[in-house]
Every structure is written in structure tokens, then in C-alpha cells.
C-alpha atoms as a PDB file:
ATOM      1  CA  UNK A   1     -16.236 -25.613   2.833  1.00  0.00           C
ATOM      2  CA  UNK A   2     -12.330 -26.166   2.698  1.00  0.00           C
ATOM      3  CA  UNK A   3     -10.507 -26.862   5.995  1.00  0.00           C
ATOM      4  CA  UNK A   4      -8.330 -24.084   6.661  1.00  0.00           C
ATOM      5  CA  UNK A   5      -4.548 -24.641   7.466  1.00  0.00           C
ATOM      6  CA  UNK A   6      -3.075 -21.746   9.673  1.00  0.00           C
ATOM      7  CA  UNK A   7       0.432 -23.032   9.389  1.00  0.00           C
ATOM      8  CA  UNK A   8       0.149 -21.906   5.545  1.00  0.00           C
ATOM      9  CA  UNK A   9      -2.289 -19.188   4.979  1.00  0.00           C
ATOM     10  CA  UNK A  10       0.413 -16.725   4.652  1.00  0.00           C
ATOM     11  CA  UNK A  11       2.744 -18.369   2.781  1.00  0.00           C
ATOM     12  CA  UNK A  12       3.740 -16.502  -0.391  1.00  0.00           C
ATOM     13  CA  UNK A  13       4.527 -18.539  -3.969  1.00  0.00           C
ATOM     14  CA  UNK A  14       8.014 -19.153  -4.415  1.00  0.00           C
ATOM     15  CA  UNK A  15       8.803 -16.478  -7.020  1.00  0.00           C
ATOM     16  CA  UNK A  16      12.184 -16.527  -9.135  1.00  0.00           C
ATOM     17  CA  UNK A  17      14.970 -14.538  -7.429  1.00  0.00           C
ATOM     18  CA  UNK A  18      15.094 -10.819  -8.593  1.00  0.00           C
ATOM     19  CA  UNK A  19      18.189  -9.297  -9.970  1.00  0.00           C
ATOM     20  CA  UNK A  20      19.446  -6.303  -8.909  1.00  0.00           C
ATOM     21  CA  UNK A  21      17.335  -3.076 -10.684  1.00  0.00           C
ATOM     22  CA  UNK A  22      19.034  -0.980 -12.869  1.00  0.00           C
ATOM     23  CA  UNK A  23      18.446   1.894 -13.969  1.00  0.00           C
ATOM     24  CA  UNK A  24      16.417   1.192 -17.405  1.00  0.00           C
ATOM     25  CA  UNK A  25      14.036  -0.803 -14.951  1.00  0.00           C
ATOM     26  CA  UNK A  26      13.565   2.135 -12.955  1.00  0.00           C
ATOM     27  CA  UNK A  27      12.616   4.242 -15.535  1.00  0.00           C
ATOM     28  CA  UNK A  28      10.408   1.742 -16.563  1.00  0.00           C
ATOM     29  CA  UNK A  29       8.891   1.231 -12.836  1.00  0.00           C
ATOM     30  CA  UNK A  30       8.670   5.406 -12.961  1.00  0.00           C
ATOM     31  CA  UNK A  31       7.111   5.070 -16.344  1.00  0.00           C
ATOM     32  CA  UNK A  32       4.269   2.768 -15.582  1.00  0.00           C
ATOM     33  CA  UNK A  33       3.765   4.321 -12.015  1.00  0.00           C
ATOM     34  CA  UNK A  34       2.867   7.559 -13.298  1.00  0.00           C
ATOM     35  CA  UNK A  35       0.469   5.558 -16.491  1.00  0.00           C
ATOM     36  CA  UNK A  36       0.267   1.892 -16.120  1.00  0.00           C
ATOM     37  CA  UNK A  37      -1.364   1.802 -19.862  1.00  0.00           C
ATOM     38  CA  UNK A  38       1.221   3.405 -21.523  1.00  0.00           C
ATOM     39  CA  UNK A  39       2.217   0.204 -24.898  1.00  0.00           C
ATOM     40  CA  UNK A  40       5.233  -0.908 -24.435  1.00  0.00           C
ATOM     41  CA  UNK A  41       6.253   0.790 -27.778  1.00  0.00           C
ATOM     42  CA  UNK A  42       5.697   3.858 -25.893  1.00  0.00           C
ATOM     43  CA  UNK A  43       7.346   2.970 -22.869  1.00  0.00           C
ATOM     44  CA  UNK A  44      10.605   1.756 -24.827  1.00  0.00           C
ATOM     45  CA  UNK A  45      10.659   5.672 -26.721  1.00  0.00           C
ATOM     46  CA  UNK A  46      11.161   6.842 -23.503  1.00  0.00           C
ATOM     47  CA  UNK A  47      13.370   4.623 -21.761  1.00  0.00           C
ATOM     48  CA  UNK A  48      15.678   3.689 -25.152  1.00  0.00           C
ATOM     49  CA  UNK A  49      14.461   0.119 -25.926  1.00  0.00           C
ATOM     50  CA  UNK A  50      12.464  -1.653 -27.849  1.00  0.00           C
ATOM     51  CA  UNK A  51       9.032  -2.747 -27.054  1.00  0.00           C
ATOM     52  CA  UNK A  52       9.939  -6.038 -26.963  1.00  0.00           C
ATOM     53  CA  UNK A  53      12.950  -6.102 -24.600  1.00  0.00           C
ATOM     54  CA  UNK A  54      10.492  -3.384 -22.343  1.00  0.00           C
ATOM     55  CA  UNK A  55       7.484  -6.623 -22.539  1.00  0.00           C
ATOM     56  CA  UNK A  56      10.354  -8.571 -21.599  1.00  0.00           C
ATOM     57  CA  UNK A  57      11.409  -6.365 -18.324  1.00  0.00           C
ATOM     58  CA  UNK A  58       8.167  -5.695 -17.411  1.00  0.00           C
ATOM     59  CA  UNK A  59       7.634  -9.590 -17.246  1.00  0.00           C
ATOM     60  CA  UNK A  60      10.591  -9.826 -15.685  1.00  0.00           C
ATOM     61  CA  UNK A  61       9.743  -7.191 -12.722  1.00  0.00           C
ATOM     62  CA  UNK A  62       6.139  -8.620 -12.608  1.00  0.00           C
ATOM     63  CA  UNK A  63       7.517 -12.928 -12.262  1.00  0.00           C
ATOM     64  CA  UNK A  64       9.705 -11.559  -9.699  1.00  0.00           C
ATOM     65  CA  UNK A  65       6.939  -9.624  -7.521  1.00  0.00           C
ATOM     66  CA  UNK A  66       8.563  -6.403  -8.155  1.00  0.00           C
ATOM     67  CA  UNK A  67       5.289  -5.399  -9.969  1.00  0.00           C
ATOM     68  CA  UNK A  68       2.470  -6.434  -7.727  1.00  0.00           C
ATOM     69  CA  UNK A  69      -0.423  -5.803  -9.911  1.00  0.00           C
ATOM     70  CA  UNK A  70      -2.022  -3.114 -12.426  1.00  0.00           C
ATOM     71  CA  UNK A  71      -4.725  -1.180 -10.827  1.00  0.00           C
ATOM     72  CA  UNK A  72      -7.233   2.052 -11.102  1.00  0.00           C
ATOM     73  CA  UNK A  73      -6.615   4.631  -9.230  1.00  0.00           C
ATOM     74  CA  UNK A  74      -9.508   5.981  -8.116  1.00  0.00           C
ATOM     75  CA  UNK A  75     -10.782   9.359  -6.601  1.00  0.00           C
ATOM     76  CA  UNK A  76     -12.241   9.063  -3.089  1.00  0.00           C
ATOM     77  CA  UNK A  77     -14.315  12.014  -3.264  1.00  0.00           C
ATOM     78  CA  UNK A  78     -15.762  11.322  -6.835  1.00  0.00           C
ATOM     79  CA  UNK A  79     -16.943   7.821  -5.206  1.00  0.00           C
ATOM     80  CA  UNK A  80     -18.838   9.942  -2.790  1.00  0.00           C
ATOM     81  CA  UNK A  81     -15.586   8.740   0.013  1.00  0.00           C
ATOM     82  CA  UNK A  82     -15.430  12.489   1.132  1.00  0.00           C
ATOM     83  CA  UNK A  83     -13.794  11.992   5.030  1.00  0.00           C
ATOM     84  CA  UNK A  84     -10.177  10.656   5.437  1.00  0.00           C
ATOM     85  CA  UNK A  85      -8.702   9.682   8.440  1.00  0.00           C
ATOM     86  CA  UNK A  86      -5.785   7.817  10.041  1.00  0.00           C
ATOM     87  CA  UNK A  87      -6.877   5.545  12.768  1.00  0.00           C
ATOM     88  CA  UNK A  88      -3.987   4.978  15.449  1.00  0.00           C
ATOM     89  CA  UNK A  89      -5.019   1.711  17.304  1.00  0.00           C
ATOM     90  CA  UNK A  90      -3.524   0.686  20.757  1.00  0.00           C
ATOM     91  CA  UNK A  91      -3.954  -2.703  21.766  1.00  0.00           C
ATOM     92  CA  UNK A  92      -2.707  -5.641  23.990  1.00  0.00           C
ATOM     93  CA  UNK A  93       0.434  -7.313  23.021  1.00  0.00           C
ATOM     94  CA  UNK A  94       1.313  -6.193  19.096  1.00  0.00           C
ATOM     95  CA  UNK A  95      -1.965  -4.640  17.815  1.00  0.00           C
ATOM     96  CA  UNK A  96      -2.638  -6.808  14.951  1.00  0.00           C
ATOM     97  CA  UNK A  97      -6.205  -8.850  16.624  1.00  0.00           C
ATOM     98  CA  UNK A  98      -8.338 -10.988  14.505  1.00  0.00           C
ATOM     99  CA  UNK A  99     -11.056  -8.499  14.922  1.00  0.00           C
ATOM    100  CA  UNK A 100      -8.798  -5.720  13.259  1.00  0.00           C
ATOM    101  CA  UNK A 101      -7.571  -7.686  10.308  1.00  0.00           C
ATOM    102  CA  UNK A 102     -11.398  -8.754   9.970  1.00  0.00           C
ATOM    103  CA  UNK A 103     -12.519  -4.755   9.949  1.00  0.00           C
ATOM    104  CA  UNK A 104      -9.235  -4.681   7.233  1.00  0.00           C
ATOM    105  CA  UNK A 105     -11.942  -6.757   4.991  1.00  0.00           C
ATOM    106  CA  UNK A 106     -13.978  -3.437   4.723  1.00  0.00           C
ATOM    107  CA  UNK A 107     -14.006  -0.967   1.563  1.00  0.00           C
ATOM    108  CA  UNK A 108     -13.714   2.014   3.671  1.00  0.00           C
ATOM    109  CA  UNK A 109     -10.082   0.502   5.037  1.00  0.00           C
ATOM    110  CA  UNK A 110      -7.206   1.129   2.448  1.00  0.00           C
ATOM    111  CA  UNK A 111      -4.104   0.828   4.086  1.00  0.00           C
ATOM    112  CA  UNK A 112      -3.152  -1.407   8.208  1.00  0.00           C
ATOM    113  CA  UNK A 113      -0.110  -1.187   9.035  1.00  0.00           C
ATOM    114  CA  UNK A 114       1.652  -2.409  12.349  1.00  0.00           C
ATOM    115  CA  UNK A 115       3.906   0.426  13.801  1.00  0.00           C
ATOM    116  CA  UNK A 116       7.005   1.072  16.456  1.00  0.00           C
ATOM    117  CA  UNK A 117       6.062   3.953  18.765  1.00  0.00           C
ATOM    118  CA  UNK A 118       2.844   4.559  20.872  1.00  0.00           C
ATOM    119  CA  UNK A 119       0.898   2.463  18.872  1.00  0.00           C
ATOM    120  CA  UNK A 120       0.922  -0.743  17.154  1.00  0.00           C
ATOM    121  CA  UNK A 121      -0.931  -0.177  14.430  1.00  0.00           C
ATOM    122  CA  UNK A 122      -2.026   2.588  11.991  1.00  0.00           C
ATOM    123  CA  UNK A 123      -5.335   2.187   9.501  1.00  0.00           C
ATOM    124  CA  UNK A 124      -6.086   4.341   6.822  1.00  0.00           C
ATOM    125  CA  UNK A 125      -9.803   4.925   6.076  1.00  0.00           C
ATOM    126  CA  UNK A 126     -12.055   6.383   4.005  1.00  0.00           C
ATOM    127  CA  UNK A 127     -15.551   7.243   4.842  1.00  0.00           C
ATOM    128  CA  UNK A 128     -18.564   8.771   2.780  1.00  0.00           C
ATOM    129  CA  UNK A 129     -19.310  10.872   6.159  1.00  0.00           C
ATOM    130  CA  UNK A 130     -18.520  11.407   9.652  1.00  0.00           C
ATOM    131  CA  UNK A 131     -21.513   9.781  10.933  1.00  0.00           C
ATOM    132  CA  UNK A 132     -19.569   6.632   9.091  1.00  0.00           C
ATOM    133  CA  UNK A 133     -16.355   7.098  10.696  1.00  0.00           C
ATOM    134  CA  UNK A 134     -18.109   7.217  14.467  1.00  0.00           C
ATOM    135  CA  UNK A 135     -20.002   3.795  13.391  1.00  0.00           C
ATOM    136  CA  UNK A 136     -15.892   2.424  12.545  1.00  0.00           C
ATOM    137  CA  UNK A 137     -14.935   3.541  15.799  1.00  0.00           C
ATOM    138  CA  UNK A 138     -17.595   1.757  17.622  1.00  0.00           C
ATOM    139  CA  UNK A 139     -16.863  -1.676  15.921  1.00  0.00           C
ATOM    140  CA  UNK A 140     -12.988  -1.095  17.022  1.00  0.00           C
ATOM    141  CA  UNK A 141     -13.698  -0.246  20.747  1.00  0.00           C
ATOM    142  CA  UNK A 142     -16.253  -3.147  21.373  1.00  0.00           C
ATOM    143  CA  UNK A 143     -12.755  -5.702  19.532  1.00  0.00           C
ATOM    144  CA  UNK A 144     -11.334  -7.375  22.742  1.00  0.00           C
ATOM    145  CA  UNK A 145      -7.539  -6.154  22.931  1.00  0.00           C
ATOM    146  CA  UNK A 146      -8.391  -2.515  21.829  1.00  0.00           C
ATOM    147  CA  UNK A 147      -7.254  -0.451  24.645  1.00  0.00           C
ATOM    148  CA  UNK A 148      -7.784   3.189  22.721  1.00  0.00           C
ATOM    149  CA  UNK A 149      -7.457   4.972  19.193  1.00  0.00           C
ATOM    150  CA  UNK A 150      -6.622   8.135  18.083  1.00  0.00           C
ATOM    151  CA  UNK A 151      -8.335   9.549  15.068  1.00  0.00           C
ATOM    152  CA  UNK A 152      -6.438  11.820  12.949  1.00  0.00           C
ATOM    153  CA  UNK A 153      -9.115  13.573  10.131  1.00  0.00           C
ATOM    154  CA  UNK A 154      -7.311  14.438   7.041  1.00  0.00           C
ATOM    155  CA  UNK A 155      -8.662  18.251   5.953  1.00  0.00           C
ATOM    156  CA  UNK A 156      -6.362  18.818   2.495  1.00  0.00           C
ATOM    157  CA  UNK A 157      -4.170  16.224   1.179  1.00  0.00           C
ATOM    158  CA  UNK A 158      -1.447  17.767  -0.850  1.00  0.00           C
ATOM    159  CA  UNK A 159       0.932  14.425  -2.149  1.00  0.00           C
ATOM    160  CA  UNK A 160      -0.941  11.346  -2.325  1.00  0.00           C
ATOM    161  CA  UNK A 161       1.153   8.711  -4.736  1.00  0.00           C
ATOM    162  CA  UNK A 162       2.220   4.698  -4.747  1.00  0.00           C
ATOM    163  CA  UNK A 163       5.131   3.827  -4.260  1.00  0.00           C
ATOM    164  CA  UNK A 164       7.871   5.329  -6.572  1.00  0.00           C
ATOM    165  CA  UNK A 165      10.845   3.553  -8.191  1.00  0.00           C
ATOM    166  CA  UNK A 166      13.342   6.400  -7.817  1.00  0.00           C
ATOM    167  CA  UNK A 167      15.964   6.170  -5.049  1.00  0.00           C
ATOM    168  CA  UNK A 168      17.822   9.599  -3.756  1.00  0.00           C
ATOM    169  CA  UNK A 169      20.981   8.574  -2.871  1.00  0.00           C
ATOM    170  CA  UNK A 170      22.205  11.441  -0.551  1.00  0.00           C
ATOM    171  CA  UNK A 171      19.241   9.888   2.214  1.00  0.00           C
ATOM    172  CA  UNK A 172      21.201   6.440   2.804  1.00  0.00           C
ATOM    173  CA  UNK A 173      24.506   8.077   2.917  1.00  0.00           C
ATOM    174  CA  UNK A 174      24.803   8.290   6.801  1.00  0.00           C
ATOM    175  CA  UNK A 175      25.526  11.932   7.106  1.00  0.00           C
ATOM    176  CA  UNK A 176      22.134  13.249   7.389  1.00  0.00           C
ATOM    177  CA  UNK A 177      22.035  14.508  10.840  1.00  0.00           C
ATOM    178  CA  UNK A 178      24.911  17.455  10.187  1.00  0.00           C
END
């Protein structure tokens, strides 16, 4: 059994600084967010390169930790993962207890994230049946901290993506609230 060190468990590799995207690397990001198997012949038709200066950006975006990994995508309700929910959790001081980022380990818990407002932190879960989703709740409320949650059941989702490459300007321009 290896000793653990808590001073570095969350320390991150250094990775080589990233250079400013442009815009050929943001089609590229769109490219392989919509079909991360698309060749790289394929990808550089689209984008105007070649498929070896596309290789070459895409190793450049993944040695810089712009792309995190390639994964599956796969259908909750084909996996028999019919019941979504967002799980608000209030707790003592921040939110983030042991016993939450221990429940995090569980393949029914997709997203944690710690929030500003009146709760600290917001799970996203996915359940094969209420039944399941009652059993969650009773391993939260028995954590020491948790003060309360508020379960929000998800009944139609209608946009459910990664994140995207593209930018739209006119939101960081500072005029929005005309």
C-alpha cells in the first residue's frame, strides 16, 4: 500500500504553455467535438490543412491540456440510466466533504461541482430508477456536514453537449444588460 501525500495529490503535471487559439484550432476543437474519430485527412478537408499539420495541432492542443481526453459518449437511457437529476447539496463551511467527493467515486455521479449561491455544491446523477435516487439521498444525509439537498428530476432534456470551442463575441462585450 503506498503512503499517501496530501500536500500533492492534486497537483497537476507541468504541461507546456498553450498559445493563444486561433481560429483553425477552433474549427478543429468544433470538428472533433461533434466526431472525435473523424482521420485527420478528413479533419484537414474541412478546416484547409493538411493531415499532417491537423496531427500536428491536435498534438499540440492535447500536450497543452486543451484536449483532455477522447471519450464515448454514451446514452443514459440505452444503459438502462433512465432518471436524471441535479442534486443541490448544502453543507457546513464550502460543501466539498470527504464523504461527497467519496459518493463522486460512484457511476451514477457524472458531474460535482462547487457553486456561489444557496448552495455549495451541485451533483449531477444518473439513476436506473427512483427507488435508486432515494437510496443516493440517504447516503448524503447520514455524511456529517450535510445540512439539506434539493433534488431537481430532469423530465425532457432538450441540449445536452461538452463543451464547445466556439466563442460569441457579442456576450463578453460589456453591454449586455441594455
Amino acid at each position: 500500500m503506498t503512503k499517501r501525500n496530501e500536500e500533492t495529490d492534486n497537483l497537476q503535471p507541468n504541461r507546456p504553455r498553450a498559445k493563444p487559439l486561433d481560429a483553425l484550432d477552433r474549427k478543429i476543437l468544433s470538428a472533433l467535438a461533434e466526431d472525435s474519430t473523424r482521420s485527420y485527412a478528413d479533419l484537414g478537408r474541412e478546416v484547409g490543412l493538411s493531415a499532417p499539420a491537423v496531427h500536428e495541432r491536435v498534438k499540440r492542443l492535447r500536450a497543452t491540456g486543451v484536449i483532455k481526453r477522447t471519450s464515448a459518449d454514451l446514452h443514459g437511457p440505452s444503459l438502462g440510466k433512465d432518471f436524471l437529476a441535479f442534486v443541490h447539496v448544502e453543507a457546513a463551511g464550502w460543501g466539498k466533504t470527504e464523504g461527497v467527493m467519496e459518493m463522486a467515486r460512484l457511476p451514477e455521479v457524472e458531474e460535482v461541482h462547487a457553486v456561489t449561491g444557496d448552495t455549495g455544491l451541485i451533483l449531477k446523477v444518473r439513476m436506473d430508477c427512483p427507488e435508486a435516487m432515494e437510496g443516493f439521498l440517504w447516503r448524503i444525509y447520514d455524511m456529517p456536514g450535510v445540512r439539506s439537498t434539493r433534488t431537481y428530476v430532469v423530465l425532457s432534456t432538450h441540449l445536452e453537449r461538452g463543451v464547445q470551442a466556439g466563442i460569441t463575441p457579442e456576450l463578453s462585450q460589456g453591454d449586455n444588460l441594455k
